[in-house]
C-alpha atoms as a PDB file:
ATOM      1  CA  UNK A   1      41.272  59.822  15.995  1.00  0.00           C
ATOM      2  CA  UNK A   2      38.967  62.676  15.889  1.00  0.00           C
ATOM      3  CA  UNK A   3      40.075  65.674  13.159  1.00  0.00           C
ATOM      4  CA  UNK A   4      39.358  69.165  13.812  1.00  0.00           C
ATOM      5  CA  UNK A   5      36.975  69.313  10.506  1.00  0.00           C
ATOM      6  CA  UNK A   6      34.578  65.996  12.360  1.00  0.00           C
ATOM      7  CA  UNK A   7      36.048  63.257  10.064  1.00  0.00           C
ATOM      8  CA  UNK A   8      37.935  60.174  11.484  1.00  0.00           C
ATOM      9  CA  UNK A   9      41.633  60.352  10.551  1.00  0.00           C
ATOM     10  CA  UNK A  10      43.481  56.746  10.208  1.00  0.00           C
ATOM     11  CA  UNK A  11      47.077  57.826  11.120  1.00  0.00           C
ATOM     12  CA  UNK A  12      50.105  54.840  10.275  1.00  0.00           C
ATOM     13  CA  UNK A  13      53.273  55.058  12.546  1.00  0.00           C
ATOM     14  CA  UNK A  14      56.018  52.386  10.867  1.00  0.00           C
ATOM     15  CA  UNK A  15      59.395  52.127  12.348  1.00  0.00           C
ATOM     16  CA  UNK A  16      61.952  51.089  10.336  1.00  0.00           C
ATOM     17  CA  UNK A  17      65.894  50.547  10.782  1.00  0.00           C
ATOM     18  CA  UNK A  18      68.323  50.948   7.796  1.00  0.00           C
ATOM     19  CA  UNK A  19      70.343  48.286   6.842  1.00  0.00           C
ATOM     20  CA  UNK A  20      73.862  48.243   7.960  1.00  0.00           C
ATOM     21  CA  UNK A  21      76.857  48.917   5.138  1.00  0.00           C
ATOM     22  CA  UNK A  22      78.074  44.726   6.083  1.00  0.00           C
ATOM     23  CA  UNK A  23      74.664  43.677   6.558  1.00  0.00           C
ATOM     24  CA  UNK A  24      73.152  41.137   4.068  1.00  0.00           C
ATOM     25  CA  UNK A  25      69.605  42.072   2.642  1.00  0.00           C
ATOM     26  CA  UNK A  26      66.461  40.092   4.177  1.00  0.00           C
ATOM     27  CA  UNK A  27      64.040  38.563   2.131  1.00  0.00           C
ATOM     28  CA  UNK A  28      61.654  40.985   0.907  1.00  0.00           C
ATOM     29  CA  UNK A  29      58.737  39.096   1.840  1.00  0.00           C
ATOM     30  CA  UNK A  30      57.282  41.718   4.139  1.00  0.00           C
ATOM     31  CA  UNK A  31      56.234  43.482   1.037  1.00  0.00           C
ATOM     32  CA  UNK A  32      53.609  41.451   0.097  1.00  0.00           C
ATOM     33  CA  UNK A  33      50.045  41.790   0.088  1.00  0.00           C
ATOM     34  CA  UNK A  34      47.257  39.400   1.832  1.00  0.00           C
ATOM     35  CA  UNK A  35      43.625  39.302   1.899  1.00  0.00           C
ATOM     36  CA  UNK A  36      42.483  40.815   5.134  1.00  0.00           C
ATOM     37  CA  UNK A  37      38.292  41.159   4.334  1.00  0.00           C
ATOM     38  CA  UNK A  38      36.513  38.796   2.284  1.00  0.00           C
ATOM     39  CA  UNK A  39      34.646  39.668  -0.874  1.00  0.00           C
ATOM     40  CA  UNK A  40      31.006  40.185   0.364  1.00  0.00           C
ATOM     41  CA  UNK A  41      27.772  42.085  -1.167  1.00  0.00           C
ATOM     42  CA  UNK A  42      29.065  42.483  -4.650  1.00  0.00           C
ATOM     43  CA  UNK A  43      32.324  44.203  -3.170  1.00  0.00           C
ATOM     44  CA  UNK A  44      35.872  42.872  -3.494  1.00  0.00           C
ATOM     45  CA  UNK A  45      38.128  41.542  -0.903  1.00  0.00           C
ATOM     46  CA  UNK A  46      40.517  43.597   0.710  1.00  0.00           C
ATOM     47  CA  UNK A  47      44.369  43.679   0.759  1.00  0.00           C
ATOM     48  CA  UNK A  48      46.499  45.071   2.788  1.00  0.00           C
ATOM     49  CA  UNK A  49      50.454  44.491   3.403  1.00  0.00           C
ATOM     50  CA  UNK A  50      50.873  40.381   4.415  1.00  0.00           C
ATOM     51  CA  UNK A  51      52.846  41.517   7.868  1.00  0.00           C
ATOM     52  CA  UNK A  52      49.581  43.342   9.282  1.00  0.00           C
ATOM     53  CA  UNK A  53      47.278  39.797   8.459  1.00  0.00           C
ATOM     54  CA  UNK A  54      49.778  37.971   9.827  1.00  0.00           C
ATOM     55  CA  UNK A  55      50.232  40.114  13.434  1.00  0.00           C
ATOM     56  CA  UNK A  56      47.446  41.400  14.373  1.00  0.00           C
ATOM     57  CA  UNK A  57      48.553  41.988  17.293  1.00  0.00           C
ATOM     58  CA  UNK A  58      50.408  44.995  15.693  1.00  0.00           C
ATOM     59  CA  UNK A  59      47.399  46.754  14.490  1.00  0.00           C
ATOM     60  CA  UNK A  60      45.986  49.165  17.298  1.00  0.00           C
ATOM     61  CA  UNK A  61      42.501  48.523  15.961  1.00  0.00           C
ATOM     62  CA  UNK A  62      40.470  46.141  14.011  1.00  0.00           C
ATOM     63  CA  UNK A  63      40.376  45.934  10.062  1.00  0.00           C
ATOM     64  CA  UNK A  64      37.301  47.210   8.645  1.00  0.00           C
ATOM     65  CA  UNK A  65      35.560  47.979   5.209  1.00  0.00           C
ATOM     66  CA  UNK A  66      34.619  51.333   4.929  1.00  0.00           C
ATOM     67  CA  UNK A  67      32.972  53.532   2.033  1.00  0.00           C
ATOM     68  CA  UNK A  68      34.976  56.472   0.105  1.00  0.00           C
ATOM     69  CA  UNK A  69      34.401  59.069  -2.674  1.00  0.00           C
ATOM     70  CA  UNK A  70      36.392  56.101  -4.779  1.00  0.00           C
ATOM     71  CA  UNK A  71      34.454  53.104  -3.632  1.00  0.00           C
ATOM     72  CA  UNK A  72      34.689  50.373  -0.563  1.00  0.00           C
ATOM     73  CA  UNK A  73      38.076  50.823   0.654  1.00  0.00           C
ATOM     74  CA  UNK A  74      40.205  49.645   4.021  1.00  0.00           C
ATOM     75  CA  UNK A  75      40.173  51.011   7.482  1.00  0.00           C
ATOM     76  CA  UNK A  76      40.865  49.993  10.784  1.00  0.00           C
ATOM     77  CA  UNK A  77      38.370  51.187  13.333  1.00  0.00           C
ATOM     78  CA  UNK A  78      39.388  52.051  17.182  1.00  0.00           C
ATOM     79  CA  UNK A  79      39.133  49.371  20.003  1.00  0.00           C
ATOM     80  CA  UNK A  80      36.847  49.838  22.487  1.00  0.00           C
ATOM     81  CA  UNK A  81      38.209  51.972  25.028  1.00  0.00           C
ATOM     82  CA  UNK A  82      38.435  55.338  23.244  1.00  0.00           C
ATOM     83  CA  UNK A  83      41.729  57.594  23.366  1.00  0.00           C
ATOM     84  CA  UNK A  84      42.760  56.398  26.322  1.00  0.00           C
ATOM     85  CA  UNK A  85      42.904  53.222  25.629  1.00  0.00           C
ATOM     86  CA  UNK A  86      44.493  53.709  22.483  1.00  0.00           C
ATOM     87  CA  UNK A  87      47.309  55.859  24.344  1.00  0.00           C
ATOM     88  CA  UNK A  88      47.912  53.308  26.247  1.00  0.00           C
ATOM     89  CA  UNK A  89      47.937  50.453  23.951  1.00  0.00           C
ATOM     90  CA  UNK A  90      50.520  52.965  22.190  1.00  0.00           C
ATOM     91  CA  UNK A  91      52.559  52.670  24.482  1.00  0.00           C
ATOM     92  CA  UNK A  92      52.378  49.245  25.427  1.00  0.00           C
ATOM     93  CA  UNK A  93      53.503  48.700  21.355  1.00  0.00           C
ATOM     94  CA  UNK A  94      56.179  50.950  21.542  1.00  0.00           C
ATOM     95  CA  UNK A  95      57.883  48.849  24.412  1.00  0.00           C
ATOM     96  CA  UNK A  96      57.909  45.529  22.481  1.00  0.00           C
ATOM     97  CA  UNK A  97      60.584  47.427  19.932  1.00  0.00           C
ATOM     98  CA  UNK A  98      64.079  46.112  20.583  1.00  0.00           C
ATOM     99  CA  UNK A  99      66.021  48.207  23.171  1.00  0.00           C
ATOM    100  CA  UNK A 100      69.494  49.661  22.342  1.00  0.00           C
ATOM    101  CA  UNK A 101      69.583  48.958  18.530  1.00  0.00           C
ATOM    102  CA  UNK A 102      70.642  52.509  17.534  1.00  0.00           C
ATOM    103  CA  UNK A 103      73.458  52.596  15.701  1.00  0.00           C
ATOM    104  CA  UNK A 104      75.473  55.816  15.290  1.00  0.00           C
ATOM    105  CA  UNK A 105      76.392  56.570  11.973  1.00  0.00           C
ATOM    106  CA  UNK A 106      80.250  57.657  11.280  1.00  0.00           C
ATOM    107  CA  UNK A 107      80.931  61.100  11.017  1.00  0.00           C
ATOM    108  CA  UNK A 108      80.561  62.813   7.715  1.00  0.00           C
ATOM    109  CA  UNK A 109      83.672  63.382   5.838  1.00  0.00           C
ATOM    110  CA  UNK A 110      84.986  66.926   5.265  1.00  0.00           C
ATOM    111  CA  UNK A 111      83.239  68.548   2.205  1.00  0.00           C
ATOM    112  CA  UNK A 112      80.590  66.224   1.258  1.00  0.00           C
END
């Protein structure tokens, strides 16, 4: 994504769902990091969170080193395509999220 200043803008959408009051915790695994770029030229590998190594497929781009004002640092550049493509890839994510999992949350008690 273009920015109006000309710099490239990595944007992260994350949908979550809060736990229910019955519902047990799930491991926290997801929180993890994993190596996602090698070490290479005198630069260290790259971690990001273990879920995006592991699917891939839920990355709308492909993971990249890029350079910073604080050193080599992660990005993920756009698929070939350009905004279209990415719109519609965007889309095509957003329908693999469960259907009908809203949950409406009990009405607020008087005075709090």
């Amino acid at each position: 994504m273009r920015a109006t200043a000309g710099t490239d803008v990595v944007v992260d959408i994350l949908f979550f769902q809060k736990r229910g009051p019955d519902e047990p915790a799930k491991p926290t695994g997801w929180i993890d990091l994993a190596e996602v770029i090698a070490a290479q030229d005198g630069d260290e590998a790259i971690s990001i969170n273990r879920h995006f190594v592991e699917h891939p497929d839920v990355v709308l781009g492909s993971h990249a080193r890029t350079s910073s004002a604080y050193g080599p640092t992660y990005t993920c550049e756009p698929l070939p395509g350009g905004q279209e493509s990415l719109i519609q890839d965007l889309l095509a994510a957003l329908h693999t999220l469960p259907a009908d999992i809203y949950v409406t949350p009990p009405p607020a008690k008087p005075g709090l």
